[in-house]
C-alpha atoms as a PDB file:
ATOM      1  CA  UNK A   1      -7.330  15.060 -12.724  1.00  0.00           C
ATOM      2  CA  UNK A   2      -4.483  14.834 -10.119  1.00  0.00           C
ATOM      3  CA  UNK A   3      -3.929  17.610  -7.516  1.00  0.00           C
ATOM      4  CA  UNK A   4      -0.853  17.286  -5.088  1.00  0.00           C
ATOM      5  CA  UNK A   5      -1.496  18.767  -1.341  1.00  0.00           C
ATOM      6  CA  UNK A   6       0.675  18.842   2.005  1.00  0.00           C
ATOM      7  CA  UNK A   7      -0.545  18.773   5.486  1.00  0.00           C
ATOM      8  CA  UNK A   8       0.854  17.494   8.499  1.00  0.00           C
ATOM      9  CA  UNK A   9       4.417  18.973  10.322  1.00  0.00           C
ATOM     10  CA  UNK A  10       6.125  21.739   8.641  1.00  0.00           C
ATOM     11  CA  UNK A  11       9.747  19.936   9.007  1.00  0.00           C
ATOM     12  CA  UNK A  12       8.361  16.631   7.214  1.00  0.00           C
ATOM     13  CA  UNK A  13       5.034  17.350   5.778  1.00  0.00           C
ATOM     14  CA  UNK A  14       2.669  14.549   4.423  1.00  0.00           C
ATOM     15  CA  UNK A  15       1.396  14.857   0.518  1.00  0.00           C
ATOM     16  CA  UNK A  16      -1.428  13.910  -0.679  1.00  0.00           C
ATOM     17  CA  UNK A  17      -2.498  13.195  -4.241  1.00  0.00           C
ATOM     18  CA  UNK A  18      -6.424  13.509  -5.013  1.00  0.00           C
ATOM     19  CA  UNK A  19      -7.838  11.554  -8.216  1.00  0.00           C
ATOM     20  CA  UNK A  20     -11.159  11.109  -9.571  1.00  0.00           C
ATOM     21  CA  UNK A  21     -12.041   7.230 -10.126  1.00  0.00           C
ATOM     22  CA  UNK A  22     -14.761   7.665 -12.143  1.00  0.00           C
ATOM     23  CA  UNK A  23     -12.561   9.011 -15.242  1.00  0.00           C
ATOM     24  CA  UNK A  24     -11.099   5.529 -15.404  1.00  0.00           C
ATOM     25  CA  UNK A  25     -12.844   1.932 -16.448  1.00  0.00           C
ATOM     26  CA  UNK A  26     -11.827  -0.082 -13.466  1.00  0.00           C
ATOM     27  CA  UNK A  27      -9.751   0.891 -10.534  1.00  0.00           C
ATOM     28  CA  UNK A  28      -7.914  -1.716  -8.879  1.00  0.00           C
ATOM     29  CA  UNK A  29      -5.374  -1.037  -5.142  1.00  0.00           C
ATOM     30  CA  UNK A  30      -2.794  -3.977  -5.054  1.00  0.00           C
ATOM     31  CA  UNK A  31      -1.104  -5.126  -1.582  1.00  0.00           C
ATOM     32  CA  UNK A  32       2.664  -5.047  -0.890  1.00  0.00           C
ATOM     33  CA  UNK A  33       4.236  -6.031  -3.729  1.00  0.00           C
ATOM     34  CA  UNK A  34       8.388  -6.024  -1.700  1.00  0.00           C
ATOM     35  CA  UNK A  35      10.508  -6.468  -5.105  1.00  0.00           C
ATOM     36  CA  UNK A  36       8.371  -9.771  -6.164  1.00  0.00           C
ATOM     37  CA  UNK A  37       7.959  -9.085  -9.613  1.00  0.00           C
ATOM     38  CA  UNK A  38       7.034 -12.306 -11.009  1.00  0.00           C
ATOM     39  CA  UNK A  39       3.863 -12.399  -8.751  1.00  0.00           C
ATOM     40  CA  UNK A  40       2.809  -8.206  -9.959  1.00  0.00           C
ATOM     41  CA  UNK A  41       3.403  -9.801 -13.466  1.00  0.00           C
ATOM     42  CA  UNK A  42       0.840 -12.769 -12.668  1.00  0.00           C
ATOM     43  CA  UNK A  43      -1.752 -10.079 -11.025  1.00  0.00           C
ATOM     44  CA  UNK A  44      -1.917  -7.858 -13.584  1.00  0.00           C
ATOM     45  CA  UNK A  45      -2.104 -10.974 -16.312  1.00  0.00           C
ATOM     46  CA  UNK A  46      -5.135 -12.118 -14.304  1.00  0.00           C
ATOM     47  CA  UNK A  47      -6.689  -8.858 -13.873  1.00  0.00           C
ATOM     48  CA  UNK A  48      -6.567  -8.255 -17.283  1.00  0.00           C
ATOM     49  CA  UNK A  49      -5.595  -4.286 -16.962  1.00  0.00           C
ATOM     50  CA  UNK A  50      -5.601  -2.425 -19.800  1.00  0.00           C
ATOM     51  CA  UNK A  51      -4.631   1.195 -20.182  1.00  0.00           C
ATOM     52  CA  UNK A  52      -7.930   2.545 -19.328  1.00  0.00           C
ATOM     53  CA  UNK A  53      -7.829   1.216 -16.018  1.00  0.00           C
ATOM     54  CA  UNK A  54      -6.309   2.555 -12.631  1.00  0.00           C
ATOM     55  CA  UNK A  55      -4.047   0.396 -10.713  1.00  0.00           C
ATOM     56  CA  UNK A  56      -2.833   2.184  -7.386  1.00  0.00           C
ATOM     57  CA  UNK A  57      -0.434   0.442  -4.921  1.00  0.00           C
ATOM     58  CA  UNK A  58      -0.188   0.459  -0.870  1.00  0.00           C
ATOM     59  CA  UNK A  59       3.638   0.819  -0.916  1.00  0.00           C
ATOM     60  CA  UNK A  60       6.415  -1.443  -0.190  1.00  0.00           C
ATOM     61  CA  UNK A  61       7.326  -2.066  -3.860  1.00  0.00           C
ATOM     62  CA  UNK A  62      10.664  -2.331  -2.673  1.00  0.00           C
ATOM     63  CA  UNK A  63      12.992  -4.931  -0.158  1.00  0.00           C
ATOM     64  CA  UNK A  64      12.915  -8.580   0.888  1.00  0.00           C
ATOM     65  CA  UNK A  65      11.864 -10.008  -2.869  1.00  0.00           C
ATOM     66  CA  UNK A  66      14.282 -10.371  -5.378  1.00  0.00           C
ATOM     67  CA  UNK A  67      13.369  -7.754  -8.053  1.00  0.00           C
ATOM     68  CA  UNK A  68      12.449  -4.076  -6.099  1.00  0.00           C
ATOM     69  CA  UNK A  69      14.205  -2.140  -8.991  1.00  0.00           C
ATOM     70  CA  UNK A  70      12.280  -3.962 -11.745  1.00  0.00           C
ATOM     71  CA  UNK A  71       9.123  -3.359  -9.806  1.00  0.00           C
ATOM     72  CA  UNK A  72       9.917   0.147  -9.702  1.00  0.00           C
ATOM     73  CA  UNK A  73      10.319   0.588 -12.773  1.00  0.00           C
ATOM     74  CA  UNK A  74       7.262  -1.033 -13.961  1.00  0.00           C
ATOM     75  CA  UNK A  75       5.247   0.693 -12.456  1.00  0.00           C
ATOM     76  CA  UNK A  76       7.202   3.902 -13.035  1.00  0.00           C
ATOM     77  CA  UNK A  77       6.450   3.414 -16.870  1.00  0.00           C
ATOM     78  CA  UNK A  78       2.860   3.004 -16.888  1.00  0.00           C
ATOM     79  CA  UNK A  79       1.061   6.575 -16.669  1.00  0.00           C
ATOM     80  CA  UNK A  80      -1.870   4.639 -15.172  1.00  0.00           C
ATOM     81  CA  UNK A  81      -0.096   2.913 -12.417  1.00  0.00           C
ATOM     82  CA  UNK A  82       0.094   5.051  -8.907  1.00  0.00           C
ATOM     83  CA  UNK A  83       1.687   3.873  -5.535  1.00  0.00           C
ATOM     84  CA  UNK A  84       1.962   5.559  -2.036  1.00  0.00           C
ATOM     85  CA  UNK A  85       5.042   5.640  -0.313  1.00  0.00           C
ATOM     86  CA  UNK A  86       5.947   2.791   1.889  1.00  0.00           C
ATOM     87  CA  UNK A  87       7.769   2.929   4.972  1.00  0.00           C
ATOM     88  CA  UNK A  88      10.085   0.818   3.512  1.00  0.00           C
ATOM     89  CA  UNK A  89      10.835   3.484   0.385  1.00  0.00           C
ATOM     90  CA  UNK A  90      11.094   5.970   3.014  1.00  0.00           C
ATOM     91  CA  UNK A  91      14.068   3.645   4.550  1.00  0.00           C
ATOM     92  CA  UNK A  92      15.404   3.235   1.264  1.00  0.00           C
ATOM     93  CA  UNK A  93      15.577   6.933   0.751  1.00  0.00           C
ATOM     94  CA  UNK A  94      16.525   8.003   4.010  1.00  0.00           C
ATOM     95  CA  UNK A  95      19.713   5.939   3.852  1.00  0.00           C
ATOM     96  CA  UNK A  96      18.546   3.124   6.672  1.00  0.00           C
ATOM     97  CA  UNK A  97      18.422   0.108   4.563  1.00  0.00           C
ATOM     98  CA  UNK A  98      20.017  -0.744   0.786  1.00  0.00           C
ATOM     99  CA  UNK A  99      18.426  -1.798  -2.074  1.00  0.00           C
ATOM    100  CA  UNK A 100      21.536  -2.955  -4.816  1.00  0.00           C
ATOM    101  CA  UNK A 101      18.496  -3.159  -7.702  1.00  0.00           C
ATOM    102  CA  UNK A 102      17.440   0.098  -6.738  1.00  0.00           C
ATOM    103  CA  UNK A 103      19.698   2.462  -8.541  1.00  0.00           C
ATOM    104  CA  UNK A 104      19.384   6.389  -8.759  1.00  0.00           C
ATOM    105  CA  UNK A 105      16.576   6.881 -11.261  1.00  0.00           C
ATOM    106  CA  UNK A 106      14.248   4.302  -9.575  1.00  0.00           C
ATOM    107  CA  UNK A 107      15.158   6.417  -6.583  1.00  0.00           C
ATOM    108  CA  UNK A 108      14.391   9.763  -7.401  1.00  0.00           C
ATOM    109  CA  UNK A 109      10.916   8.121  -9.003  1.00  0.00           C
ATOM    110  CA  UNK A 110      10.569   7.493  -5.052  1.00  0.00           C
ATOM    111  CA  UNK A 111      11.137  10.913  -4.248  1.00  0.00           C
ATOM    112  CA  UNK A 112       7.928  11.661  -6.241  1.00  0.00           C
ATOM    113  CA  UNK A 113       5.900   9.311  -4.330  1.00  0.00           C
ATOM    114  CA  UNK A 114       2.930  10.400  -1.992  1.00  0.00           C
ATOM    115  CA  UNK A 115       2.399   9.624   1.480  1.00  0.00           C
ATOM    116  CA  UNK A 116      -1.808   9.198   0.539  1.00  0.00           C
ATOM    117  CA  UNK A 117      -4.055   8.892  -2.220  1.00  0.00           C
ATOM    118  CA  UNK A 118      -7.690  10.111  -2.045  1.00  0.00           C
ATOM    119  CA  UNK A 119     -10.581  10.177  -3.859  1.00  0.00           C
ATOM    120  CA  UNK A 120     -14.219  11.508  -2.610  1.00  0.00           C
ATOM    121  CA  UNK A 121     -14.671   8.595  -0.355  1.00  0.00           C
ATOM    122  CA  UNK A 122     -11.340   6.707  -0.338  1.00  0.00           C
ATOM    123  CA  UNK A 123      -8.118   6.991   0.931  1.00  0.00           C
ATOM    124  CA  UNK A 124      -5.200   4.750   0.008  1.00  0.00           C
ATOM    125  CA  UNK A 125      -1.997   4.697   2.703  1.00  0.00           C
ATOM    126  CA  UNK A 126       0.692   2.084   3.696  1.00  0.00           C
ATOM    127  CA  UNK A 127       0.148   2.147   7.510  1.00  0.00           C
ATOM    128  CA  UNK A 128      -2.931   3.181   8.740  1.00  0.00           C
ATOM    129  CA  UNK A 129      -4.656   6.004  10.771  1.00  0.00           C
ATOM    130  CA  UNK A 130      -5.444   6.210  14.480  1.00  0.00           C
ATOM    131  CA  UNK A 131      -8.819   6.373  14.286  1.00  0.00           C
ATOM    132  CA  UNK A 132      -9.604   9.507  17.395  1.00  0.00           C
ATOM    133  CA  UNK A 133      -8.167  11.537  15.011  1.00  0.00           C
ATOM    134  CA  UNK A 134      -8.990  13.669  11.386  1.00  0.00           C
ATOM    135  CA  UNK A 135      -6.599  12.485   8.485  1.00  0.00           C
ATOM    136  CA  UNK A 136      -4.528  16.101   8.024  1.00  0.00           C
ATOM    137  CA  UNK A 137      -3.916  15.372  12.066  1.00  0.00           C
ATOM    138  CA  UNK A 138      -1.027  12.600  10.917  1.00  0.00           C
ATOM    139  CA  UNK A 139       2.282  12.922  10.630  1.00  0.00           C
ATOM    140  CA  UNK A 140       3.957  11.350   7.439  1.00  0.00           C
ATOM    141  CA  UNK A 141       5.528   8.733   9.841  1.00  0.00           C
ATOM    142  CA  UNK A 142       2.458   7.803  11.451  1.00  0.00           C
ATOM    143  CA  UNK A 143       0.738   7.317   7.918  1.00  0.00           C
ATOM    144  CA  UNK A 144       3.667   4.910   6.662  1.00  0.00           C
ATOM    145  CA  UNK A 145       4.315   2.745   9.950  1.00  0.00           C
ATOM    146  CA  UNK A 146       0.796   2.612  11.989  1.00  0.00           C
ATOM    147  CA  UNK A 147      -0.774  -0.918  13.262  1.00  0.00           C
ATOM    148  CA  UNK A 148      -1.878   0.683  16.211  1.00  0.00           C
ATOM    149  CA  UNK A 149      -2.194   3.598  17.273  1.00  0.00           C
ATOM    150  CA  UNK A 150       0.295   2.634  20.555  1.00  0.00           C
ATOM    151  CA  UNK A 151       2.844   1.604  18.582  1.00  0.00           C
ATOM    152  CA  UNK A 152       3.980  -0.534  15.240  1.00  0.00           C
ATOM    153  CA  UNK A 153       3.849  -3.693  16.544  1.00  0.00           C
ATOM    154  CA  UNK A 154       1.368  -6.976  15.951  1.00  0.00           C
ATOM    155  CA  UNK A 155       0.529  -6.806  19.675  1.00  0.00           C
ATOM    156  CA  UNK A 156      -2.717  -4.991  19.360  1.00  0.00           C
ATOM    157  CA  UNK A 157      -5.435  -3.543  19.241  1.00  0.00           C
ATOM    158  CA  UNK A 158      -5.304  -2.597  15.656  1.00  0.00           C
ATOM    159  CA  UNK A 159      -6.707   0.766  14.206  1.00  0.00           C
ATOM    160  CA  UNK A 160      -8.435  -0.870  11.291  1.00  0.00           C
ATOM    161  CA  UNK A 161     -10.480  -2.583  14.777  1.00  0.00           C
ATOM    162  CA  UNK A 162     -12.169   0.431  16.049  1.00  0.00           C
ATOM    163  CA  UNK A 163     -11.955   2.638  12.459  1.00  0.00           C
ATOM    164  CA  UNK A 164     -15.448   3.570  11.763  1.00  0.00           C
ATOM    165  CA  UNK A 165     -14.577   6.356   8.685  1.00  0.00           C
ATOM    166  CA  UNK A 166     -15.084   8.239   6.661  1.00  0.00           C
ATOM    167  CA  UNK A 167     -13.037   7.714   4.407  1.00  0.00           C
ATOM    168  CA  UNK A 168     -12.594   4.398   3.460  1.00  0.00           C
ATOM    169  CA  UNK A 169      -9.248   3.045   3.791  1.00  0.00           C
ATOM    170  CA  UNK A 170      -7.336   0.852   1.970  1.00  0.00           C
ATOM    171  CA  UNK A 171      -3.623   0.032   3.232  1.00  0.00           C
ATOM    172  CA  UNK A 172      -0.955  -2.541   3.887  1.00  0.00           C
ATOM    173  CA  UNK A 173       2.189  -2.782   5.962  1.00  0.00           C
ATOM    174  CA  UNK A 174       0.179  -5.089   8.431  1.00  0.00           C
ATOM    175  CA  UNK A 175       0.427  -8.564   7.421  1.00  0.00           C
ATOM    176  CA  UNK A 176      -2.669 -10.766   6.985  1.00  0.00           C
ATOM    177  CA  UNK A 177      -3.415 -14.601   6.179  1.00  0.00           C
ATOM    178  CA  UNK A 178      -6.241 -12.917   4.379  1.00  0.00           C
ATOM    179  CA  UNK A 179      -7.183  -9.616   2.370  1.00  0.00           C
ATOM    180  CA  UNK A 180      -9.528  -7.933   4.491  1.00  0.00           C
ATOM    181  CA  UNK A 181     -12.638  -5.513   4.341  1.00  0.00           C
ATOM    182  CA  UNK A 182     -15.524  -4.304   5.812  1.00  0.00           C
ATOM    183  CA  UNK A 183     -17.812  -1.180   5.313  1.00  0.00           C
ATOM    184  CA  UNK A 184     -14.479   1.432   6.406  1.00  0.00           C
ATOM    185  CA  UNK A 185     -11.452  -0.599   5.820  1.00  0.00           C
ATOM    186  CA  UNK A 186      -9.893  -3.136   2.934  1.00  0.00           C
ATOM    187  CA  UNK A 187      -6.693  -4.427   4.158  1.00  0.00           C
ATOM    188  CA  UNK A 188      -4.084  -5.732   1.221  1.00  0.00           C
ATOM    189  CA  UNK A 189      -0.947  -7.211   2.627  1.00  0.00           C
ATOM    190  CA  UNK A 190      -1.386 -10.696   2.388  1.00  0.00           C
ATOM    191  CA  UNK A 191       2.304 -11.716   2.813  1.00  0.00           C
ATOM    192  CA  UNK A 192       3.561 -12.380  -1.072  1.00  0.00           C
ATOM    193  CA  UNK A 193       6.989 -12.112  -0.238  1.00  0.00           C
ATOM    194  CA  UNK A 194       6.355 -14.732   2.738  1.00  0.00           C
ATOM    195  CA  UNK A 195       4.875 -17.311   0.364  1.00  0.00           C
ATOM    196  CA  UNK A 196       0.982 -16.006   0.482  1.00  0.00           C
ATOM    197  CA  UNK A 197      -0.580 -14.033  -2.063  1.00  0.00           C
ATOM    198  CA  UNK A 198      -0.253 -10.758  -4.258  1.00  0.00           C
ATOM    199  CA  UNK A 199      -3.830  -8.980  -3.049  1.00  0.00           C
ATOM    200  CA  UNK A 200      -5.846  -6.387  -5.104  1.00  0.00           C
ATOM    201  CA  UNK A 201      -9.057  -4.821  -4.854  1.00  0.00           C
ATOM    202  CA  UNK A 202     -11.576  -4.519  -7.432  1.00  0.00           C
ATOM    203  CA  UNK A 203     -13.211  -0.866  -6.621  1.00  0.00           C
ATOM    204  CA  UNK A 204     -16.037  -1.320  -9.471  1.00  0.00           C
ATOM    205  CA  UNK A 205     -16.756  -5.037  -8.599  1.00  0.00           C
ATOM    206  CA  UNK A 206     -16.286  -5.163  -5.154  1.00  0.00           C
ATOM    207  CA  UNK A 207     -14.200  -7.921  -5.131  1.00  0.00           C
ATOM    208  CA  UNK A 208     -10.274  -9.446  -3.969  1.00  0.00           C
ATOM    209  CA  UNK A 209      -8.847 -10.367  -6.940  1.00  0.00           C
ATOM    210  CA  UNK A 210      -5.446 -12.836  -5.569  1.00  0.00           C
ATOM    211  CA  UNK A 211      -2.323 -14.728  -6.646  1.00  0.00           C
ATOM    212  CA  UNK A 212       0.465 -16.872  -5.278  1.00  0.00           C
ATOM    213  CA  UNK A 213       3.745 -15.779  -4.512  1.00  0.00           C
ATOM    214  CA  UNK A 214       6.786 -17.697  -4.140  1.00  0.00           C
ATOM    215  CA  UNK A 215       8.879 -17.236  -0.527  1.00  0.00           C
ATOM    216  CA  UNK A 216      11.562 -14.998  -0.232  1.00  0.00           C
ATOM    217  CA  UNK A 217      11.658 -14.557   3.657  1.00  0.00           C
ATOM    218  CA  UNK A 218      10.341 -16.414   6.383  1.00  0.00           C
ATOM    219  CA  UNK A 219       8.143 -14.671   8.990  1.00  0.00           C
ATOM    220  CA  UNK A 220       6.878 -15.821  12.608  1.00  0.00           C
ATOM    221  CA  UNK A 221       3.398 -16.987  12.769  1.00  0.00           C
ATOM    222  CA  UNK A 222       3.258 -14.223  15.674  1.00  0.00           C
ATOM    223  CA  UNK A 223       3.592 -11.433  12.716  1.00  0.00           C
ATOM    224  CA  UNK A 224       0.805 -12.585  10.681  1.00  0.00           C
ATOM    225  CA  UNK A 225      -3.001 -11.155  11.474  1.00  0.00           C
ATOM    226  CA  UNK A 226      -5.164 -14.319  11.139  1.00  0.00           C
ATOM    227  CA  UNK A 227      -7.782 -13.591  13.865  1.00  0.00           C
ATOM    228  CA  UNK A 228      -9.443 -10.853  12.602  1.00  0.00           C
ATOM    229  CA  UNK A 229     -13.068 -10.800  11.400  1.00  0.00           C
ATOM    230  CA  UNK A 230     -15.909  -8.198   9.446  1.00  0.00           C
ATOM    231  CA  UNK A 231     -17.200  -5.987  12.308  1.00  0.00           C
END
């Protein structure tokens, strides 16, 4: 069952999706994919999906890789594939940055996108939450772009630090050397498009399940989480 909600400010409200994991075999929530198709293709191969699993996505299947449209449109086709929307779809849609693979029907497939997913238990974003604050208490922005809740950058403190839940969260947009999780938090964007890995989550096993990706951009040391540890 899927049910569609909106919270947040009236002008640019957030929407939610809420879906019930235990209809499905496995569930799996895969990292920051940014247009690097071949590495999706190897994930899935290694996963072994099948069409009576769940695969969810953090956002930012588009910009920086090669391929954005194809990814799109992969996981467009596949009625068991969902993805929040990244801030960098939201770019793509609000005009700030191009996407030449990205053509019109990949973008109004965007359009469609939610800003959360959420289960009893489990939310999936792209950014983050501040974590003084109740989920419906975000703006759409703020759900797409957070680190910390000061600001976007890699300077710290990071919310996933001093998030204690409910619900679980499991996001991207911040990159790590390392997928990340602890009792509250499982963090996904392990820099494919950099030359790390393509990240996902296991929900019934508990476990990262990771491949190699193949560098399309370079990225400053500086912009790469590497200190962080379990709580």
């Amino acid at each position: 069952m899927l049910r569609t909600a909106s919270y947040g400010d009236t002008a640019v409200p957030f929407v939610e999706h809420w879906i019930e994991p235990t209809t499905w075999d496995n569930v799996y929530v895969i990292g920051d994919v940014h247009g690097c198709r071949g590495a999706l293709d190897d994930l899935v191969t290694t996963i072994g999906v099948d069409d009576d699993d769940l695969v969810l996505f953090v956002g930012d299947l588009v910009r920086k890789g090669p391929d954005g449209g194809s990814v799109v449109r992969f996981v467009r086709r596949h009625e068991n594939m969902l993805a929040v929307r990244g801030n960098n779809e939201q770019k793509l849609l609000d005009e700030e940055i191009t996407c030449p693979s990205v053509g019109p029907s990949e973008r109004a497939y965007l359009r469609t996108l939610p800003d959360a997913i959420r289960w009893d238990g489990g939310l999936v974003v792209h950014g983050g939450l501040d974590p003084e604050r109740e989920v419906h208490a975000h703006t759409r922005d703020e759900l797409q772009t957070m680190r910390s809740p000061t600001g976007d950058g890699y300077d710290g403190p990071f919310w996933f630090e001093r998030y204690e839940g409910p619900p679980r969260v499991f996001f991207g947009h911040t990159v790590l050397s390392d997928p990340i999780e602890d009792e509250w938090i499982v963090g996904l964007d392990t820099g494919c498009v950099y030359g790390g890995q393509l990240a996902a989550y296991d929900l019934t096993n508990e476990r990262f399940v990771t491949v190699d990706g193949q560098p399309h951009q370079e990225r400053a040391s500086a912009k790469i989480v590497s200190h962080w540890g379990s709580r």
